[in-house]
Protein backbone atom coordinates (compact mmCIF):
# COMPACT_ATOMS: atom_id res chain seq x y z
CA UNK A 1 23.98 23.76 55.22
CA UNK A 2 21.43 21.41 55.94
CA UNK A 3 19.34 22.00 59.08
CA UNK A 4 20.20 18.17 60.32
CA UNK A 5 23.82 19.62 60.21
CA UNK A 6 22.47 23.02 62.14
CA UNK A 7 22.24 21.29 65.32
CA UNK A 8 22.47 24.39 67.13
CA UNK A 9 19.20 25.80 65.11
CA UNK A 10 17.31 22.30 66.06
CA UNK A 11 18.15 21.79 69.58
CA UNK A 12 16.48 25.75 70.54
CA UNK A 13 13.12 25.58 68.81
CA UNK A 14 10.05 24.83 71.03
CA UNK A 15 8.01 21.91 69.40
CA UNK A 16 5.00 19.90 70.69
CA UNK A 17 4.51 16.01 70.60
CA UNK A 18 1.29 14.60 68.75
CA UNK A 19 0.11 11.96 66.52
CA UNK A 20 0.98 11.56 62.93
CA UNK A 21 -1.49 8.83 61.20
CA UNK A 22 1.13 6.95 58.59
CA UNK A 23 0.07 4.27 56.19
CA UNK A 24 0.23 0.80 57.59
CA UNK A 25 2.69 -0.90 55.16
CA UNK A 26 0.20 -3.66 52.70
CA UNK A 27 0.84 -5.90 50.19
CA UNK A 28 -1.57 -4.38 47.60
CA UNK A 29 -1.83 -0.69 46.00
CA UNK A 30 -3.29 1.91 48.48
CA UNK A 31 -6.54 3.06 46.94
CA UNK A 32 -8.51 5.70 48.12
CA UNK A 33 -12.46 7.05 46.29
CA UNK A 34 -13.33 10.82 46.42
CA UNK A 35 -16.50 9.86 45.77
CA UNK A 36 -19.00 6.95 47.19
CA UNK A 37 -17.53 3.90 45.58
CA UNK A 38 -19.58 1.22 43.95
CA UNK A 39 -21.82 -1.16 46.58
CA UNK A 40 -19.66 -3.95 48.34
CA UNK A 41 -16.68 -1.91 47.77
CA UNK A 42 -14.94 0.52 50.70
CA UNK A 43 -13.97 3.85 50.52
CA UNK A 44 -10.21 2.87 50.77
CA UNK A 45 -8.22 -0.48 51.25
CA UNK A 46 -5.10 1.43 53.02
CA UNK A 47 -5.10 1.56 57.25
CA UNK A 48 -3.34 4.19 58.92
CA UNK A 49 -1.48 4.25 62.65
CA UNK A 50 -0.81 6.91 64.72
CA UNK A 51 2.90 7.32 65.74
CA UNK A 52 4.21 10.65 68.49
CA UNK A 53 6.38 12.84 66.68
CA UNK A 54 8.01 16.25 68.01
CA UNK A 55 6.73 18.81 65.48
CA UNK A 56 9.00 21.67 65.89
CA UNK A 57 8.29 25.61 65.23
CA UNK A 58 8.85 26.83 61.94
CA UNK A 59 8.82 30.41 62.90
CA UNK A 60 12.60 31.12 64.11
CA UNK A 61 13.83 29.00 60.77
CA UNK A 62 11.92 30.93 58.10
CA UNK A 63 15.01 32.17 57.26
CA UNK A 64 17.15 28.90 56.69
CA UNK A 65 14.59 26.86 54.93
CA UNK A 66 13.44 26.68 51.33
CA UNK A 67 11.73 25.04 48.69
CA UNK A 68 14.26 23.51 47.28
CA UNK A 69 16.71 22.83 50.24
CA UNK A 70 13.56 21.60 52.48
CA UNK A 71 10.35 21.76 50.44
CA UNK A 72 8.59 24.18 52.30
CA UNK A 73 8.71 28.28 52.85
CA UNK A 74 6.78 30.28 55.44
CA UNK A 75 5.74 33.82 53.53
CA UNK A 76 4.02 37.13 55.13
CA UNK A 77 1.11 38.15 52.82
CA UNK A 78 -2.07 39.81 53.62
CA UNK A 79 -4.36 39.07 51.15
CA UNK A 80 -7.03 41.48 49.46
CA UNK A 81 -9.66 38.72 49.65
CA UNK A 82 -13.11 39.60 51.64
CA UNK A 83 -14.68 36.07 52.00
CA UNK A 84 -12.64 33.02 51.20
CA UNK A 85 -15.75 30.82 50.65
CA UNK A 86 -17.00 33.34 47.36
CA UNK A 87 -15.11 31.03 44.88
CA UNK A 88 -15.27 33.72 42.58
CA UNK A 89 -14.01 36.07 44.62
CA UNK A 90 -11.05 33.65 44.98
CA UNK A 91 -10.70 33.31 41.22
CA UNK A 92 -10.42 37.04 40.97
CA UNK A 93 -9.16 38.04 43.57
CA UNK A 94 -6.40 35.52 45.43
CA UNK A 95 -5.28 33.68 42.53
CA UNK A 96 -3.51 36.46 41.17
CA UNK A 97 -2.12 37.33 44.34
CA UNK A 98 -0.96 33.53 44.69
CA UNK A 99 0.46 33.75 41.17
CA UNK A 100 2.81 36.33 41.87
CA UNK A 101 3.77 35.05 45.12
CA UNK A 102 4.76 31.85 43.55
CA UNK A 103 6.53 33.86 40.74
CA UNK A 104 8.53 35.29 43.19
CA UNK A 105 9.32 33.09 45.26
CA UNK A 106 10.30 30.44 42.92
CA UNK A 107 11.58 32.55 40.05
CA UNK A 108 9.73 30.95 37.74
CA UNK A 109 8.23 32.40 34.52
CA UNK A 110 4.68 30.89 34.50
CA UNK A 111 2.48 29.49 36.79
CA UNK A 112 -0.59 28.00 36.22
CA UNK A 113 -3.40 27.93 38.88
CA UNK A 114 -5.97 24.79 38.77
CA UNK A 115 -7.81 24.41 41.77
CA UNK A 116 -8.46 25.57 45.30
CA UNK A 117 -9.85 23.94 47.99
CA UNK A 118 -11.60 25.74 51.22
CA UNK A 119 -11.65 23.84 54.71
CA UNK A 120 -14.10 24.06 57.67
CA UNK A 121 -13.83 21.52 59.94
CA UNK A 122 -17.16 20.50 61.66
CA UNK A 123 -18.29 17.51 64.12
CA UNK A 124 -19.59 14.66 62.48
CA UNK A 125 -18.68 15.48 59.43
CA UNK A 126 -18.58 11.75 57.78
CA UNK A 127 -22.25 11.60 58.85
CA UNK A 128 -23.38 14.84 56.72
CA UNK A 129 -23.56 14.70 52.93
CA UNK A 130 -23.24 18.51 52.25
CA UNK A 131 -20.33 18.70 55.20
CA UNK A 132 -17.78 21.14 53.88
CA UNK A 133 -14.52 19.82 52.81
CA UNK A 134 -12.20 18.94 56.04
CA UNK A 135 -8.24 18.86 57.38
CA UNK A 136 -6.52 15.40 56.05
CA UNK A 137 -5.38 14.15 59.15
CA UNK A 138 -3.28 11.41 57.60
CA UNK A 139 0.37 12.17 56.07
CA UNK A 140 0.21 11.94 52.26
CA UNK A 141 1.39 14.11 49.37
CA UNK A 142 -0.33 15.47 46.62
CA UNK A 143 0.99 14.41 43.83
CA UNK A 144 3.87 12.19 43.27
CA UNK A 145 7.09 11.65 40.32
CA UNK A 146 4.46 10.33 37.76
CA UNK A 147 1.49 12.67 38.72
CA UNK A 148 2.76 16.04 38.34
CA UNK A 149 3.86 15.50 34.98
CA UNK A 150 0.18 13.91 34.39
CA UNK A 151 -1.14 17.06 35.27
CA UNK A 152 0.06 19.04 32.88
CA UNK A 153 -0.98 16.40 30.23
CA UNK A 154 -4.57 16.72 31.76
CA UNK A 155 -4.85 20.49 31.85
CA UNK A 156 -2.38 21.90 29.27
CA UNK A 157 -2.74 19.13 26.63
CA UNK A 158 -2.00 21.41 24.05
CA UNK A 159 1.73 22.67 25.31
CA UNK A 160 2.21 19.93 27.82
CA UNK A 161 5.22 18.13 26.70
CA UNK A 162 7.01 21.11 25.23
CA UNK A 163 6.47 22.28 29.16
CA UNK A 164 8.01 19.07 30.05
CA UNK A 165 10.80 19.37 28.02
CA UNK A 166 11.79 21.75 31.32
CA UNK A 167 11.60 21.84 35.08
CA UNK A 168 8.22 21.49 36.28
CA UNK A 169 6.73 22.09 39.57
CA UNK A 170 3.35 21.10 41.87
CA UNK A 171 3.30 23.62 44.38
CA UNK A 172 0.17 24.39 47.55
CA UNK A 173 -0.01 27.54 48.86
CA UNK A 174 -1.85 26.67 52.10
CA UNK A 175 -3.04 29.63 55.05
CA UNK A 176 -5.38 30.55 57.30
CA UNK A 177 -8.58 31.64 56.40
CA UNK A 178 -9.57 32.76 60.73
CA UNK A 179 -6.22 33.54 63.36
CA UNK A 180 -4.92 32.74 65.42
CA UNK A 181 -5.33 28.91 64.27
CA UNK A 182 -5.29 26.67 67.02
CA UNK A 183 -7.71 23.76 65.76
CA UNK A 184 -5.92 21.13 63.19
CA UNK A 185 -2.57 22.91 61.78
CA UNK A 186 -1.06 21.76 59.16
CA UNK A 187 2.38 19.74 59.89
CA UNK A 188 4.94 19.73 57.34
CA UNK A 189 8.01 17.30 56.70
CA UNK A 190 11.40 18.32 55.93
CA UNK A 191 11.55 16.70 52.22
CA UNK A 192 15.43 15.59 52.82
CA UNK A 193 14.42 13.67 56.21
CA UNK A 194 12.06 11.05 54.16
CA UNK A 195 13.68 7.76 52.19
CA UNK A 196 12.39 6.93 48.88
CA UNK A 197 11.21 3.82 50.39
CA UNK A 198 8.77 5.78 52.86
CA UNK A 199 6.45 7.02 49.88
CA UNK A 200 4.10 4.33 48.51
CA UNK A 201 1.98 5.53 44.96
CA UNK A 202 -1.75 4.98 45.72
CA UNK A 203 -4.64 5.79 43.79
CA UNK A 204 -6.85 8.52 44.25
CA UNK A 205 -9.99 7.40 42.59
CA UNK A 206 -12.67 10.30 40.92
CA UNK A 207 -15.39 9.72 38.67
CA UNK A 208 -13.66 10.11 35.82
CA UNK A 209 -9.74 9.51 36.33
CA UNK A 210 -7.61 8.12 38.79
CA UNK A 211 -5.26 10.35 40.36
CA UNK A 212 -2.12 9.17 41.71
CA UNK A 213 -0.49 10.47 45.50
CA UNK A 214 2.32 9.38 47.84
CA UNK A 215 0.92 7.39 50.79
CA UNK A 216 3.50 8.13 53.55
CA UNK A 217 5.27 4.66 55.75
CA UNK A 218 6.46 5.73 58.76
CA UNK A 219 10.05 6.47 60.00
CA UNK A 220 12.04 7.86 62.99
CA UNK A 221 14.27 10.12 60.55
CA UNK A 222 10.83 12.19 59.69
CA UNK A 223 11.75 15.77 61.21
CA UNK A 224 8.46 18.19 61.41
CA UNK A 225 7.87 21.58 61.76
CA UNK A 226 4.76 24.08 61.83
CA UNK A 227 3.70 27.15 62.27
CA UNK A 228 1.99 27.61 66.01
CA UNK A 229 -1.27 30.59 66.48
CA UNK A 230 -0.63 31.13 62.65
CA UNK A 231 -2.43 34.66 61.30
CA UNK A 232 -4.17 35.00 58.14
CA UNK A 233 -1.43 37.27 57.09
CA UNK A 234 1.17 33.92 57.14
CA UNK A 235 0.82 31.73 54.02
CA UNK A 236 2.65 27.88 53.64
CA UNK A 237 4.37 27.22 50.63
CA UNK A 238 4.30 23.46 50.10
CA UNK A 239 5.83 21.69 47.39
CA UNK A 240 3.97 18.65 46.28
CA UNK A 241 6.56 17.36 43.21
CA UNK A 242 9.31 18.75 41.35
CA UNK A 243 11.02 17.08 37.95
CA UNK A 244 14.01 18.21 38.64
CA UNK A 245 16.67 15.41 40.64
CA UNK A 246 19.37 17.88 40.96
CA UNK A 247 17.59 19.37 44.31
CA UNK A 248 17.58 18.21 47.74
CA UNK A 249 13.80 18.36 48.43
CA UNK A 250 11.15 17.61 46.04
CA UNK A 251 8.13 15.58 47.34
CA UNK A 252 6.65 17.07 50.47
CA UNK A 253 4.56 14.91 53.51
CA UNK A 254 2.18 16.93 55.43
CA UNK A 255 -1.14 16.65 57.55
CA UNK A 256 -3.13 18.18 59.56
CA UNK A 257 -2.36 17.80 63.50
CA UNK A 258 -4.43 17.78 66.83
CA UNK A 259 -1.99 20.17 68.79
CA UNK A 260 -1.70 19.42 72.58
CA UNK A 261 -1.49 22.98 73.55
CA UNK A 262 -4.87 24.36 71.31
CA UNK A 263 -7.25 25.59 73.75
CA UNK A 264 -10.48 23.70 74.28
CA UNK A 265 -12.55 26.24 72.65
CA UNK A 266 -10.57 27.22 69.93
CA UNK A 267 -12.39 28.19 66.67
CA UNK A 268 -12.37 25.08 63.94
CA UNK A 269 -10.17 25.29 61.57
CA UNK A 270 -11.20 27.25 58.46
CA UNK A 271 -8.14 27.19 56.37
CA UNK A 272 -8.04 27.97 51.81
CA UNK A 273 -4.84 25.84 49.62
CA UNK A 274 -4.49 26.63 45.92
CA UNK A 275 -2.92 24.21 43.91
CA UNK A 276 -0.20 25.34 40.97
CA UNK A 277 1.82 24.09 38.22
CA UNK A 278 4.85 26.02 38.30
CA UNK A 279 7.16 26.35 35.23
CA UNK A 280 10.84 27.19 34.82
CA UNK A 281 12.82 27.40 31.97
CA UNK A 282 16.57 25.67 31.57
């Protein structure tokens, strides 16, 4: 059972209403650089406007949602991981922890870890060139039904379409790095409330390749969830793509949120995601 057909389960959880920033629908290809694009030229072409959504707590349905049935998971994990900013550290430490987490969650046989990235949010951080990486507060999703594939071209050129010849999957594993978080959660979408015609590919330009995401359109039908004070021993599986069509959920919106109900002086967000290619055989 779906939860849009577990009324009872929707109607009881507390939520909050905020903004969501959704891609204004355009003529032309959403385009976005990572990097300072050439002179004349601006950073992206796509505008975004905020719509109020209820984003309802994840907590009390940890137990009836999934991957697969909803594109998301909510895991207890306490990590062995000192300092999330030592990248090495992370490479040592957390990534194998992530890798069996994802294992076992998913039941797959290999996963491959290729990146992480490590939040901070600070004021002003357009104006400051070393600013550390910060929440996306627009709804997007990492990779998209030609993408994921790509990526296991890119890094696994060697075995990559032997790989493909099965199920393959992009999935985030996305927590806390300071808790309670208050400042900038992270907002997820049921997968089976958006419409193919909601995601729009758009570039993702780097110096050397162009990346392709989901730029997210808005609609009513959107149901979101998240996880509210979330502790450093909680951990967000989010599922980014997924070849297989025989599932209800496989491309995932999410953003980062200003929540109504965060204190004033809460502590900015300081949050860690690793990125996965997750592999299953038939």
């Amino acid at each position: 059972m779906t939860l849009q057909e577990n009324l009872d389960i929707l109607s009881n959880l507390s939520h909050v209403t905020a903004d969501m920033n959704y891609l204004v629908p355009m003529a032309e290809r959403p385009r976005n650089y990572t990097f300072e694009p050439p002179a004349g030229v601006p950073r992206t072409n796509a505008e975004h406007e905020a719509h109020a959504v209820k984003i309802r707590d994840a907590r009390p349905i940890a137990g009836h949602v999934s991957l697969d049935a909803n594109g998301f998971a909510l895991l207890q994990h306490r990590s062995a991981v000192k300092d999330f900013f030592d990248d090495e550290e992370v490479r040592r430490v957390y990534y194998p922890e992530v890798e069996r987490l994802v294992k076992q969650a998913t039941g797959a046989y290999r996963v491959h870890i290729f990146d992480h990235t490590t939040r901070r949010r600070v004021p002003d951080a357009e104006t400051q060139a070393d600013a550390p990486r910060q929440p996306v507060r627009r709804v997007h999703i990492d990779h998209t039904a030609r993408s994921g594939p790509q990526r296991v071209r890119d890094l696994l050129p060697d075995e990559a379409e032997e790989l493909l010849k099965d199920r393959v999957q992009v999935i985030n594993l996305w927590r806390p790095i300071k808790g309670p978080l208050q400042d900038s959660p992270l907002a997820v979408c049921d997968a089976t409330t958006i419409h193919s015609d909601d995601l729009v590919p758009s570039d993702l330009v780097y110096p050397h390749r162009v990346g392709e995401t989901y730029s997210v359109k808005y609609n009513p039908t959107h149901r979101w969830y998240y996880v509210p004070q979330m502790q450093t021993d909680e951990a967000l599986l989010l599922k980014c793509s997924d070849t297989s069509t025989g599932v209800p959920a496989r491309f995932t919106p999410h953003s980062a949120f200003t929540d109504p109900t965060a204190a004033a002086d809460a502590p900015p967000r300081e949050s860690i995601e690793v990125r996965t290619l997750v592999f299953h055989r038939s």
